[in-house]
N, C-alpha and C. Protein backbone atom coordinates (compact mmCIF):
# COMPACT_ATOMS: atom_id res chain seq x y z
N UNK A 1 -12.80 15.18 72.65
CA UNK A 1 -12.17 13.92 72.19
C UNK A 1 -10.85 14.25 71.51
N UNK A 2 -10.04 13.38 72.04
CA UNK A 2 -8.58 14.00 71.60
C UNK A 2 -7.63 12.51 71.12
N UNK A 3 -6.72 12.88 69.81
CA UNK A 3 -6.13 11.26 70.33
C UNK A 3 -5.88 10.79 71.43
N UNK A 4 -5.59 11.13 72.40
CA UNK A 4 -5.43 10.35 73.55
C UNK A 4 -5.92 9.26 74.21
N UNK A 5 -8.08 10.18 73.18
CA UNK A 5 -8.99 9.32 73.75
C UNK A 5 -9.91 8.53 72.82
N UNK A 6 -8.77 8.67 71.97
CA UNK A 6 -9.26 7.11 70.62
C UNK A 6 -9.89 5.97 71.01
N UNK A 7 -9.37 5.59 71.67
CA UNK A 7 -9.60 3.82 72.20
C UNK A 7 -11.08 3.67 72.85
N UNK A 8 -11.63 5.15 73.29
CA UNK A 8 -12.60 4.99 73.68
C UNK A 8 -14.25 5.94 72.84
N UNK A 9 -13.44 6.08 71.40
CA UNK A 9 -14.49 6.77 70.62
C UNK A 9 -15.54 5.85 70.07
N UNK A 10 -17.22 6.73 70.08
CA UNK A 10 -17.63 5.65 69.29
C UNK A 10 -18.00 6.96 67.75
N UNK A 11 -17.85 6.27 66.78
CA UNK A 11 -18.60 7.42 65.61
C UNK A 11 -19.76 6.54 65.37
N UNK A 12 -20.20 7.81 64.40
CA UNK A 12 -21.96 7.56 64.03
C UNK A 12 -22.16 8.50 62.96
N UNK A 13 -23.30 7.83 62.20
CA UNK A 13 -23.68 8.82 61.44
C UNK A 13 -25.09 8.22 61.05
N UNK A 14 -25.71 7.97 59.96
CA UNK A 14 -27.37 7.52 59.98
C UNK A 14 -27.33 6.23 59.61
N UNK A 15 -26.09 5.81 59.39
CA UNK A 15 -25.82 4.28 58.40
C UNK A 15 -25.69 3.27 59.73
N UNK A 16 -24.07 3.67 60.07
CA UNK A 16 -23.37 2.71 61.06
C UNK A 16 -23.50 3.33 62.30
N UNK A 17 -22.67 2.55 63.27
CA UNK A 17 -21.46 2.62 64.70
C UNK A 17 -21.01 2.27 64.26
N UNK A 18 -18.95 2.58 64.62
CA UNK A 18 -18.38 2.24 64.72
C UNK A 18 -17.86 2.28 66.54
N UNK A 19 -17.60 1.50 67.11
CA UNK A 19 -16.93 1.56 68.10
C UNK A 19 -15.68 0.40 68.09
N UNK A 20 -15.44 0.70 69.67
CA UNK A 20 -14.20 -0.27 69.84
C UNK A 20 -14.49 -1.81 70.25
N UNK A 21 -13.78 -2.85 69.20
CA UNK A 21 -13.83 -4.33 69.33
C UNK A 21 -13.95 -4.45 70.84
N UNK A 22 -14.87 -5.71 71.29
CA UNK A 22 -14.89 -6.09 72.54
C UNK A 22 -14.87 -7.64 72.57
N UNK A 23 -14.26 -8.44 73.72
CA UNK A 23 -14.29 -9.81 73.97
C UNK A 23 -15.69 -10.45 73.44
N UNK A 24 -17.09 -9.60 73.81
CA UNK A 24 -18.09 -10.35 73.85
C UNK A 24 -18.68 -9.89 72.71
N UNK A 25 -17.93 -9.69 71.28
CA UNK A 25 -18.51 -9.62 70.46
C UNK A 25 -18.18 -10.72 69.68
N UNK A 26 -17.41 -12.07 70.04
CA UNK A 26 -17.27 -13.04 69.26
C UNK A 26 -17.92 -13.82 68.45
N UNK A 27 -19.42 -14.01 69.28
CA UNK A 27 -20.23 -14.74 68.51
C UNK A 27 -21.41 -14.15 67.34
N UNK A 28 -21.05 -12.70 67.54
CA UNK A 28 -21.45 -12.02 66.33
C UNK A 28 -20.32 -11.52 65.07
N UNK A 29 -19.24 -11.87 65.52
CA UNK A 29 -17.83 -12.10 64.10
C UNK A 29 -18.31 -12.79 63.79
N UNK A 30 -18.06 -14.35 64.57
CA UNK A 30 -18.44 -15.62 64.11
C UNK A 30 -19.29 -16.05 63.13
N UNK A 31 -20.33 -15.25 63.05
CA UNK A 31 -21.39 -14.86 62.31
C UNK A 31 -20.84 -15.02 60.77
N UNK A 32 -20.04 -13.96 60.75
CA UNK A 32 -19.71 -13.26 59.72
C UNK A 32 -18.33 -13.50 58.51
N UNK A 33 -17.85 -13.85 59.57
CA UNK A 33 -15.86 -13.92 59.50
C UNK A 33 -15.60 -15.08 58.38
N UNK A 34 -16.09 -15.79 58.76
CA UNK A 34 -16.07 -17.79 57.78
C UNK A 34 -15.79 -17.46 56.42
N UNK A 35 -15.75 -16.16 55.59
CA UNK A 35 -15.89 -16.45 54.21
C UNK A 35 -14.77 -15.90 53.69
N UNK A 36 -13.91 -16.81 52.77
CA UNK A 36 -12.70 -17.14 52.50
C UNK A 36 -12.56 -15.37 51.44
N UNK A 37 -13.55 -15.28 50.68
CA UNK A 37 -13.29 -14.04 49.98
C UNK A 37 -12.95 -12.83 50.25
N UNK A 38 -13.51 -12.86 51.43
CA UNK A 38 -13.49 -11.41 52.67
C UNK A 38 -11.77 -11.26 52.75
N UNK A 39 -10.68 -12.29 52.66
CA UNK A 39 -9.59 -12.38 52.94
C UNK A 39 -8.20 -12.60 51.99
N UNK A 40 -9.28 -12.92 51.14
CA UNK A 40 -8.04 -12.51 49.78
C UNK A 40 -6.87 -11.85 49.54
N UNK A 41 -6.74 -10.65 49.87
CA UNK A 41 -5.92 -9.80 49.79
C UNK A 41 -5.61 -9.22 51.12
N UNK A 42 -5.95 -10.16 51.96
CA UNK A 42 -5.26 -9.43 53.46
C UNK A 42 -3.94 -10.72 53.69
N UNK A 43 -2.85 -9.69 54.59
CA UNK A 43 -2.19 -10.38 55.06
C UNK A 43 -2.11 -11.38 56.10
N UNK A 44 -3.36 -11.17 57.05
CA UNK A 44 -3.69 -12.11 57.70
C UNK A 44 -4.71 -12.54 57.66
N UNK A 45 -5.68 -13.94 57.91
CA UNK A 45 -6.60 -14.19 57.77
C UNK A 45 -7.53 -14.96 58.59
N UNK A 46 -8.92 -14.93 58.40
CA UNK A 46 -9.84 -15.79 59.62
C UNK A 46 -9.75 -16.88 59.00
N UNK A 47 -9.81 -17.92 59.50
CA UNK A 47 -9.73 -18.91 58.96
C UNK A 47 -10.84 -20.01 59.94
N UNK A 48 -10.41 -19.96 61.03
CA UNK A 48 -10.43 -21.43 62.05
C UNK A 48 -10.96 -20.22 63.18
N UNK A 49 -11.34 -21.35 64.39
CA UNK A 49 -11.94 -20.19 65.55
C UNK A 49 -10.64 -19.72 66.45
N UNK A 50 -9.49 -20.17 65.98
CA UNK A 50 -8.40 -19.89 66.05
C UNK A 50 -7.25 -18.89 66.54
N UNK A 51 -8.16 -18.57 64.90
CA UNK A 51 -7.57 -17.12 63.81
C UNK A 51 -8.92 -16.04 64.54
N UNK A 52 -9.75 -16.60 64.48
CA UNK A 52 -10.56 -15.29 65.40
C UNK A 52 -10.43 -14.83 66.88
N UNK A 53 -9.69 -15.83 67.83
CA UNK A 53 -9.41 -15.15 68.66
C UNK A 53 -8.13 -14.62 68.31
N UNK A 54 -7.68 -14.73 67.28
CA UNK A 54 -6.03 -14.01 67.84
C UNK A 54 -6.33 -12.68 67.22
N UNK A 55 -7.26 -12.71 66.39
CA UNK A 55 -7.87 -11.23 65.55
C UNK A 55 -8.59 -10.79 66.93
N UNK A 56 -9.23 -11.29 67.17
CA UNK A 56 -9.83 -10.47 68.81
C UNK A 56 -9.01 -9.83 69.81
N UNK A 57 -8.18 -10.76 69.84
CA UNK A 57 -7.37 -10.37 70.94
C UNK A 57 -6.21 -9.13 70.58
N UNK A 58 -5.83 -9.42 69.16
CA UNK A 58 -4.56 -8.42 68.98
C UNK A 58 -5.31 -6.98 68.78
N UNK A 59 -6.95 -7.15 68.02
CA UNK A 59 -7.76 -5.82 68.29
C UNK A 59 -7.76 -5.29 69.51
N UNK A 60 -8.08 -6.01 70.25
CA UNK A 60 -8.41 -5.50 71.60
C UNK A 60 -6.78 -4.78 71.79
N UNK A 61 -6.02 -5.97 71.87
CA UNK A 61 -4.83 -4.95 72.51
C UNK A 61 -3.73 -3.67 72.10
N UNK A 62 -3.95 -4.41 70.53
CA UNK A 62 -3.96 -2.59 70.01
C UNK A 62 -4.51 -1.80 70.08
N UNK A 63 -6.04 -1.70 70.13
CA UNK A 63 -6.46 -0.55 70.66
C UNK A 63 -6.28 -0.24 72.14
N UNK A 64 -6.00 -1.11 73.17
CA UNK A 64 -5.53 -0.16 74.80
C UNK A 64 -4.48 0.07 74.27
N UNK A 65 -3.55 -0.07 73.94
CA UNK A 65 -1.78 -0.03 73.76
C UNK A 65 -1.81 1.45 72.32
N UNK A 66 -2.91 1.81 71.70
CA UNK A 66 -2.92 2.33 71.11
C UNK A 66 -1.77 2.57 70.06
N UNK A 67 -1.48 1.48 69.19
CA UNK A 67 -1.37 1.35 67.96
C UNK A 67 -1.68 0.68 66.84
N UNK A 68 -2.88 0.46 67.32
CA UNK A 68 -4.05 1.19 66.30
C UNK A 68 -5.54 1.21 66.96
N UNK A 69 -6.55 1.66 66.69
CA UNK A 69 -7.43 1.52 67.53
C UNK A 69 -8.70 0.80 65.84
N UNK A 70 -9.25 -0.51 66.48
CA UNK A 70 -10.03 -1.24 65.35
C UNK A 70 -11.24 -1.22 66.24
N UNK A 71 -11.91 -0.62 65.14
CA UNK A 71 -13.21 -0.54 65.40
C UNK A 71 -14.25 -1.79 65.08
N UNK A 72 -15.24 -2.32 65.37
CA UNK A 72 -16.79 -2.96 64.99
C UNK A 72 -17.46 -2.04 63.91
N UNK A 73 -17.84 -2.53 63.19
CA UNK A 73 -18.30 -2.09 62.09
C UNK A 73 -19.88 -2.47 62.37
N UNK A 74 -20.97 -1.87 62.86
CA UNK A 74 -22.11 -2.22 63.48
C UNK A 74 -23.36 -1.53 62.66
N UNK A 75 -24.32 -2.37 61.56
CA UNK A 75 -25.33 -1.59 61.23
C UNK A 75 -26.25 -0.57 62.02
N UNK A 76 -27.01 -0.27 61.68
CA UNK A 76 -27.68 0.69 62.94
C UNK A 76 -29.18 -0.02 62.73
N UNK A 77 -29.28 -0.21 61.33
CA UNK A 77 -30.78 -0.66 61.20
C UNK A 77 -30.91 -2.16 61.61
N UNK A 78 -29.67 -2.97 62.03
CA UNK A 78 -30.25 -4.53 62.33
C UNK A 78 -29.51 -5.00 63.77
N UNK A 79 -28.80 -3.61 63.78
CA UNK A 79 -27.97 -3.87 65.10
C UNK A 79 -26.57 -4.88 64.74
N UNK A 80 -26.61 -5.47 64.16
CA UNK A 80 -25.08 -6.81 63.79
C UNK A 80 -24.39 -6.05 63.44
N UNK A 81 -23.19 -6.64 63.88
CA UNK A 81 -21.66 -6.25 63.27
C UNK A 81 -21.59 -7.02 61.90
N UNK A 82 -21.14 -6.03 61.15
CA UNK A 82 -21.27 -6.23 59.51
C UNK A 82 -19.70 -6.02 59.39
N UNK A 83 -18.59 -5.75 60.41
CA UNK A 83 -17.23 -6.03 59.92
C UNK A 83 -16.48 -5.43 61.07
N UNK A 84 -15.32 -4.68 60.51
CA UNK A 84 -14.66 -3.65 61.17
C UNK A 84 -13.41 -3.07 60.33
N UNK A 85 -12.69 -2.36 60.88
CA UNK A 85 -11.89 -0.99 60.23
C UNK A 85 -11.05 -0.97 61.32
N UNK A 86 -9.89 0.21 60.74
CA UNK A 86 -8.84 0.79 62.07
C UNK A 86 -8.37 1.62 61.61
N UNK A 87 -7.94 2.80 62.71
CA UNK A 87 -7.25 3.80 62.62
C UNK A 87 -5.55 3.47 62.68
N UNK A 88 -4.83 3.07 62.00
CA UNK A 88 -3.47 2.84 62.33
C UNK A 88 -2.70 3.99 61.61
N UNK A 89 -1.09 3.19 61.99
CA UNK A 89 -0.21 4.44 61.72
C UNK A 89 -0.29 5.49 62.13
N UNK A 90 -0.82 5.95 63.75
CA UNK A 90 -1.12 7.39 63.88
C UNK A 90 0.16 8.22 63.74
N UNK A 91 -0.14 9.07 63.63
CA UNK A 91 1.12 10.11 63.69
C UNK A 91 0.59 11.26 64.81
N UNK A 92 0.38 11.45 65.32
CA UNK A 92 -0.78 12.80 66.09
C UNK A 92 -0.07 14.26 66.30
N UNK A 93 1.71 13.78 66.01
CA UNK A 93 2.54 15.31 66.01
C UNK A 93 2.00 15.66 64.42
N UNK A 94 2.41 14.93 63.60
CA UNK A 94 2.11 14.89 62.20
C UNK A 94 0.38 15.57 61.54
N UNK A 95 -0.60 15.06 62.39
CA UNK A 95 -1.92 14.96 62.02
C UNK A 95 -2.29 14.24 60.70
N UNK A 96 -1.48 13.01 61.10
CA UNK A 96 -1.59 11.84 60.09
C UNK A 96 -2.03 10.68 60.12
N UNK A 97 -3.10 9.89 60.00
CA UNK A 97 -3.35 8.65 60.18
C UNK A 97 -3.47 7.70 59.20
N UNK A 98 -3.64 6.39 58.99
CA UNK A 98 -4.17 5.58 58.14
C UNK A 98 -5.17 5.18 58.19
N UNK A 99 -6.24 4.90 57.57
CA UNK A 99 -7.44 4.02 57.60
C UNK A 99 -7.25 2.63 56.41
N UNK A 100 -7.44 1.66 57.20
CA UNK A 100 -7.49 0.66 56.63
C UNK A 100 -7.89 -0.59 57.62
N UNK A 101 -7.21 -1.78 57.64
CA UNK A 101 -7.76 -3.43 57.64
C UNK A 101 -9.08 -3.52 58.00
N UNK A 102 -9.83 -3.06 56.80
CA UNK A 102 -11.18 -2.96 56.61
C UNK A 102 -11.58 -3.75 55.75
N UNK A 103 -13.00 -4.44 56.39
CA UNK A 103 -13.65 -5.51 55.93
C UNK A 103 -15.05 -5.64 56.06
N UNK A 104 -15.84 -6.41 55.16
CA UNK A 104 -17.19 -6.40 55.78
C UNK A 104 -17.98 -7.22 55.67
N UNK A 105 -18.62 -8.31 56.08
CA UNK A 105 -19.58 -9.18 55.64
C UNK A 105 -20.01 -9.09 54.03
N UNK A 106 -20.11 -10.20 53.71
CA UNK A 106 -20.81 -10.18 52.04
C UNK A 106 -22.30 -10.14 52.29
N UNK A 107 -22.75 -10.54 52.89
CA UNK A 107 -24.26 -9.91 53.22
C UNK A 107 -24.19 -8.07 53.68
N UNK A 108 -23.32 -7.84 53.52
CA UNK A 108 -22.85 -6.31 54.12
C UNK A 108 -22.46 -5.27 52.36
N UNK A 109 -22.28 -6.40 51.24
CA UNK A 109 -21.31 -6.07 50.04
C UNK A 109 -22.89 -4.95 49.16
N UNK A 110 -21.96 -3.77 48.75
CA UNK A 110 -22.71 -3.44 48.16
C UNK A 110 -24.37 -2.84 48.63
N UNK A 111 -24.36 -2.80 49.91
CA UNK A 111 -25.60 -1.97 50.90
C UNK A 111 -25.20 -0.69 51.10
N UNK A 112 -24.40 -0.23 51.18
CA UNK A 112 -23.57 1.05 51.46
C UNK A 112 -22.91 1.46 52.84
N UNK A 113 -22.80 0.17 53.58
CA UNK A 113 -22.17 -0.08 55.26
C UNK A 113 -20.91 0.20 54.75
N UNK A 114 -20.32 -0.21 54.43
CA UNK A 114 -18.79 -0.15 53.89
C UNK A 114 -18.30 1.71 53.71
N UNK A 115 -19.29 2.74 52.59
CA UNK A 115 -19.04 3.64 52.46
C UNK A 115 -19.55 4.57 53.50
N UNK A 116 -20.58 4.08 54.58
CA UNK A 116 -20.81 4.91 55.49
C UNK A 116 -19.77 4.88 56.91
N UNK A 117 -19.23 3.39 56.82
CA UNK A 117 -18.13 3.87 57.75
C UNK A 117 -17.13 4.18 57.22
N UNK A 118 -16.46 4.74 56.02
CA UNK A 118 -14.94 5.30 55.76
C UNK A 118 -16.01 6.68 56.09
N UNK A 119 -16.79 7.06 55.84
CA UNK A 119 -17.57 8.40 55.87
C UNK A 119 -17.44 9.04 57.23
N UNK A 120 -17.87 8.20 58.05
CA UNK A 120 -17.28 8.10 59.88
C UNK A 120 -16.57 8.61 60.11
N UNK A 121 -15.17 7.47 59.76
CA UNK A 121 -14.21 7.42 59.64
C UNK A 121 -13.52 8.99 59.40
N UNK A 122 -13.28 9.48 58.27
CA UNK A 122 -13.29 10.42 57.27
C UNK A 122 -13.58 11.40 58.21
N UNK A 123 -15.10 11.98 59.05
CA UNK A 123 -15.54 12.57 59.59
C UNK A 123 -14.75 13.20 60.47
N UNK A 124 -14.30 12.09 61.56
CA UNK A 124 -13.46 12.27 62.67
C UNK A 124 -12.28 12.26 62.82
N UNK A 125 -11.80 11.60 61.92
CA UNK A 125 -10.26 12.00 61.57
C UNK A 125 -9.89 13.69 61.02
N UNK A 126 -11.33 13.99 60.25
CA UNK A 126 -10.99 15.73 59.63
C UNK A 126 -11.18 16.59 60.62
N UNK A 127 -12.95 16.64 61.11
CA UNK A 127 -13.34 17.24 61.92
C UNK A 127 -12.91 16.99 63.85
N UNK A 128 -12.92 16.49 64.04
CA UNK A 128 -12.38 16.15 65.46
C UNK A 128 -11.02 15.92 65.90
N UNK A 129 -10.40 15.03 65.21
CA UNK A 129 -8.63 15.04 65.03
C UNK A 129 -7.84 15.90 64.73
N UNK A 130 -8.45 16.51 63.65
CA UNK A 130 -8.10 17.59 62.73
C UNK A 130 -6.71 17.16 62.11
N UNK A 131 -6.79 15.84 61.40
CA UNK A 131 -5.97 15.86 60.67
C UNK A 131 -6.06 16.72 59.63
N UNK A 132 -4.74 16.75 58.72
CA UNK A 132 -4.13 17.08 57.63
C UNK A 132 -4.15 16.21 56.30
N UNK A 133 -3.91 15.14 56.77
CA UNK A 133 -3.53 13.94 55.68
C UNK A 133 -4.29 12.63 56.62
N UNK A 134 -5.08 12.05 55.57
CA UNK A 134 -5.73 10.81 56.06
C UNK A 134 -5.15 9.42 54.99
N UNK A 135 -4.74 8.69 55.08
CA UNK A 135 -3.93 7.85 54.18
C UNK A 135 -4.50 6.63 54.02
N UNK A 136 -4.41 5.52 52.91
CA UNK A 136 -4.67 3.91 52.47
C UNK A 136 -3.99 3.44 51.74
N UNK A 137 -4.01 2.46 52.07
CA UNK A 137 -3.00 1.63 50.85
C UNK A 137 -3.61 0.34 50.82
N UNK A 138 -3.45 -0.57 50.11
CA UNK A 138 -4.21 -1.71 49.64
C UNK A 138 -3.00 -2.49 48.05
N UNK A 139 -3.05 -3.81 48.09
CA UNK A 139 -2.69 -4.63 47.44
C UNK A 139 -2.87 -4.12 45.97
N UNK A 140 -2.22 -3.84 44.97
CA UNK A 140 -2.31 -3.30 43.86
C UNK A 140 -3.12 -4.55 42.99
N UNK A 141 -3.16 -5.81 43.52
CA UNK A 141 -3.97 -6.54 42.62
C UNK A 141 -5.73 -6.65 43.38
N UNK A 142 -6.15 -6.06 44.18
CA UNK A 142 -7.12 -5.57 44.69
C UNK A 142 -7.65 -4.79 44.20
N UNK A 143 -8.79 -4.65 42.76
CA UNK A 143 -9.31 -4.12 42.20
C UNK A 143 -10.62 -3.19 42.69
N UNK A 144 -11.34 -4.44 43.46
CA UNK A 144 -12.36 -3.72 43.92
C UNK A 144 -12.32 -2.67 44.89
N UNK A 145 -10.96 -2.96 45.48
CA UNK A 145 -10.77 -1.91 47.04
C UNK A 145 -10.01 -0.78 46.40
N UNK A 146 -9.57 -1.10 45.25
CA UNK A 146 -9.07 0.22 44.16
C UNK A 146 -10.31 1.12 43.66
N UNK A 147 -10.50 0.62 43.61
CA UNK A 147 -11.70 1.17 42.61
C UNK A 147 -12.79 2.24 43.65
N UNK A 148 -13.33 1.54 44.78
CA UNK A 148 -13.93 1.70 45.76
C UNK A 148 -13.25 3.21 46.77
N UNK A 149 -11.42 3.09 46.33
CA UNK A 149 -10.89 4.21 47.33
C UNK A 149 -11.19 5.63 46.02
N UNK A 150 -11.06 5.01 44.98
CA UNK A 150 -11.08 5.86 44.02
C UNK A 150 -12.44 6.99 43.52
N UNK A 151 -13.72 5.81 44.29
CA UNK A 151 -14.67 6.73 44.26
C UNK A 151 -15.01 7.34 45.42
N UNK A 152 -14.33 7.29 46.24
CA UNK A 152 -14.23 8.33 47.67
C UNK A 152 -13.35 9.53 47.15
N UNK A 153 -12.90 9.71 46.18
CA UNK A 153 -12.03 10.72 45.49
C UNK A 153 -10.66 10.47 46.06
N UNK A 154 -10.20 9.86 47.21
CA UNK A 154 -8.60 9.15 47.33
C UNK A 154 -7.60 9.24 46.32
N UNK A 155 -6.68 10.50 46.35
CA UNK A 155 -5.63 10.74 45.44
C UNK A 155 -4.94 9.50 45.37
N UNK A 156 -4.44 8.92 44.41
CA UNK A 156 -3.42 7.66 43.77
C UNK A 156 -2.20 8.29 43.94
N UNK A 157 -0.98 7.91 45.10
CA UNK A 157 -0.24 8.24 44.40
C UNK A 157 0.74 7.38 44.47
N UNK A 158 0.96 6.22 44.39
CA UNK A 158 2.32 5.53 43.76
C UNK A 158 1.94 3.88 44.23
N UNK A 159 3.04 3.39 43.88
CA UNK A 159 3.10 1.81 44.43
C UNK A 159 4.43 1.93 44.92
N UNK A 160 4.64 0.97 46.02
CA UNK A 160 5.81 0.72 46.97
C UNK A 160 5.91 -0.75 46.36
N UNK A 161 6.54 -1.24 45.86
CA UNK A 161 7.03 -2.79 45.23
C UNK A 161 7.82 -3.41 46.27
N UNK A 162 6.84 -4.77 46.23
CA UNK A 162 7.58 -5.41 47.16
C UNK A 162 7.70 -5.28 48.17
N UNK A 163 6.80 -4.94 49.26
CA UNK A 163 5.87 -4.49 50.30
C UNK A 163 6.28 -5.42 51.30
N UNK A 164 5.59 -6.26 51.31
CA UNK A 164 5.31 -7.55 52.18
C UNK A 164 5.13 -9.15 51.73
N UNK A 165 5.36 -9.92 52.46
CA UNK A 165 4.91 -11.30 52.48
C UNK A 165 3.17 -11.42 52.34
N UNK A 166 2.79 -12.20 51.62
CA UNK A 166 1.18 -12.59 51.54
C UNK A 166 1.82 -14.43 51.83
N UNK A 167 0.57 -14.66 52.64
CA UNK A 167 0.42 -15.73 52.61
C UNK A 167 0.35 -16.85 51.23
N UNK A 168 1.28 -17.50 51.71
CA UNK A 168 1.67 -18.53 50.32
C UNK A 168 2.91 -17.88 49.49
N UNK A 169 3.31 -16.37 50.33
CA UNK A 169 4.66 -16.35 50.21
C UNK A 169 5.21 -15.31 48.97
N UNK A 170 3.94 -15.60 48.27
CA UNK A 170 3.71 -13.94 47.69
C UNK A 170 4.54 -12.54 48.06
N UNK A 171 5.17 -11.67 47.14
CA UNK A 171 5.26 -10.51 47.98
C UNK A 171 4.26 -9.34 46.97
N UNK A 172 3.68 -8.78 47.36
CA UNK A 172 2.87 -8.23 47.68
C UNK A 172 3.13 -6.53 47.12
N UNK A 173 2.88 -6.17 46.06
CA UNK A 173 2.99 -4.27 45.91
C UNK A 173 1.74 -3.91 46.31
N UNK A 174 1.89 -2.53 47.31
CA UNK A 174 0.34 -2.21 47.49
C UNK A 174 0.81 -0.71 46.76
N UNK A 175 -0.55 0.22 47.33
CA UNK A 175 -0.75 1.31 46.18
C UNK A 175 -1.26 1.91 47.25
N UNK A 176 -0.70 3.12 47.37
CA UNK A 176 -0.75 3.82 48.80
C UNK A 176 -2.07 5.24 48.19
N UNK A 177 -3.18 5.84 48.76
CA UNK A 177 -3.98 7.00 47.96
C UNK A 177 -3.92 7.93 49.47
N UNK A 178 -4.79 9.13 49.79
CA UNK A 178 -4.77 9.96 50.01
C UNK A 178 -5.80 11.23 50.56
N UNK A 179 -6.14 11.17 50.95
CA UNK A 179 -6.99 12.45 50.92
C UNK A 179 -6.85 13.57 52.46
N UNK A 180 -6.30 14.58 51.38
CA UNK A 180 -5.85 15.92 52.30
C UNK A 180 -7.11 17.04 52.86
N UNK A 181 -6.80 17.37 54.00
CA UNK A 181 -7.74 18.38 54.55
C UNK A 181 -8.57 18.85 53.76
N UNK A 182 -7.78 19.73 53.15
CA UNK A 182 -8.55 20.94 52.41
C UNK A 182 -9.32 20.18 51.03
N UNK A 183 -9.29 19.07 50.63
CA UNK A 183 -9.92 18.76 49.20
C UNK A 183 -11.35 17.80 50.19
N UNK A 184 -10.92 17.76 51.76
CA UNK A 184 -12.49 16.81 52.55
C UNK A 184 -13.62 17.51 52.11
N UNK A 185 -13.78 18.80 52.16
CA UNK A 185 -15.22 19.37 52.04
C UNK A 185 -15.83 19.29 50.72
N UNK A 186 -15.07 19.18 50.01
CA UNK A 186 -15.80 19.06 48.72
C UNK A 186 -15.92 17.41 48.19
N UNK A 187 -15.10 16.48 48.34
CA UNK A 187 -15.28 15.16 48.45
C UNK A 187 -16.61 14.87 49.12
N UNK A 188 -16.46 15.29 50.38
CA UNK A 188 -17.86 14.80 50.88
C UNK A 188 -19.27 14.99 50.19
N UNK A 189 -19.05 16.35 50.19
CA UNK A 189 -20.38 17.06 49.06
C UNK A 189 -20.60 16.27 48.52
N UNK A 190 -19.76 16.08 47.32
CA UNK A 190 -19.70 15.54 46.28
C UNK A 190 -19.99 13.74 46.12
N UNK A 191 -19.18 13.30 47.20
CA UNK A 191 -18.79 11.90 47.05
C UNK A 191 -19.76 10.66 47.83
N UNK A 192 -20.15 11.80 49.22
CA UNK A 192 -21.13 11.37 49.82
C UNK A 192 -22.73 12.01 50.17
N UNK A 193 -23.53 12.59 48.97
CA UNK A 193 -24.73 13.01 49.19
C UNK A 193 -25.73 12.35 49.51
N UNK A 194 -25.22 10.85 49.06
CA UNK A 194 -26.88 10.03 49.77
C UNK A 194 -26.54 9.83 50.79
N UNK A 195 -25.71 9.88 51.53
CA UNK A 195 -25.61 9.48 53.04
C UNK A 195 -25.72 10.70 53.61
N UNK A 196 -25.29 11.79 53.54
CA UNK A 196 -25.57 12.89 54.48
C UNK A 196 -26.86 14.31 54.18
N UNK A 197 -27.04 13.42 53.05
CA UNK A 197 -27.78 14.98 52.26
C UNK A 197 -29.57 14.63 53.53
N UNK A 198 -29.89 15.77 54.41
CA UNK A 198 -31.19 15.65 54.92
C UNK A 198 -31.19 14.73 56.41
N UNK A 199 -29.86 14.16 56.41
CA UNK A 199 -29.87 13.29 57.45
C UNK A 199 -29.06 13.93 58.66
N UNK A 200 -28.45 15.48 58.53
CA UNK A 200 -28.10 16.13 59.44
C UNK A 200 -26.47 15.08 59.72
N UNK A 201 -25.91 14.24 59.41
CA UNK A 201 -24.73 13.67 59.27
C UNK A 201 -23.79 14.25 58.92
């Protein structure tokens, strides 16, 4: 598996799947998508059945067009899509990516779906990609998704002011964190033992 052949990865580990968004997963978003909180701090949002196909559709076609490839965020124990994620910003001369426009059902909040796919995530970007630098950034008034990168051990390092437009016109500082090759093996140890400790993950 090589970037080349992103668009068609699925990861795993004992929690989730992640694979790649598909047309006929609409009526299991649908499910999910409706709740105004999930969207707070994103720049774009579900709103209407609308806003979910154009989120379907621009998934889908960033991931063939590969810039970015967004994954389904899929429990393992109930089978439903509980959200999704993406690999953007690749760099692949660099061995640099981003992980982010990650989200997850509130029936999903606080189960540990959320930390088993950055764990995925994390996985295959170190071990299989072999990146160097894995990157996030998030809305500096986004506490919980602060907080949350922070206990993945995600180095902090700065704010970019004045970022972007938010809906309603807002502009927006996010807070960009970090985590380099060589500090993955011990993060994981450390950061993720109930998910991998015995489960061969």
């Amino acid at each position: 598996m090589s970037w080349n052949d992103l668009a068609d990865a699925v990861l795993t580990n004992s929690r989730v799947e992640l694979r790649r968004i598909r047309v006929t997963d609409r009526a299991a978003f649908e499910d999910v998508v409706y709740d105004e909180e999930i969207w707070r701090y994103f720049v774009t949002r579900i709103e209407t059945p609308a806003d979910l196909d154009t989120f379907l559709e621009t998934a889908i076609r960033d991931t063939l067009t590969g810039t970015r490839i967004v994954f389904a965020i899929v429990d393992r124990d109930s089978g439903r899509i509980m959200g999704s994620s993406a690999y953007g910003n690749l760099a692949p001369a660099d061995r640099r990516l981003e992980i982010g426009w990650s989200w997850v059902a509130t029936a999903a909040r606080r189960t540990g779906v959320n930390r088993a796919a950055k764990l995925a995530l994390l996985d295959h970007a170190f071990d299989v990609l072999e990146c160097e630098r894995v990157e996030f950034k998030t809305d500096v008034l986004n506490t919980a998704a602060r907080t949350g990168l922070a206990a993945l051990g995600a180095h902090e390092e700065g704010v970019l002011r004045s970022f972007n437009y938010m809906p309603g016109g807002r502009r927006r500082d996010v807070v960009y964190y970090s985590i380099l090759r060589d500090e993955w093996p011990a993060l994981r140890k450390e950061r993720f033992a109930a998910l991998t400790e015995g489960t061969g993950a």
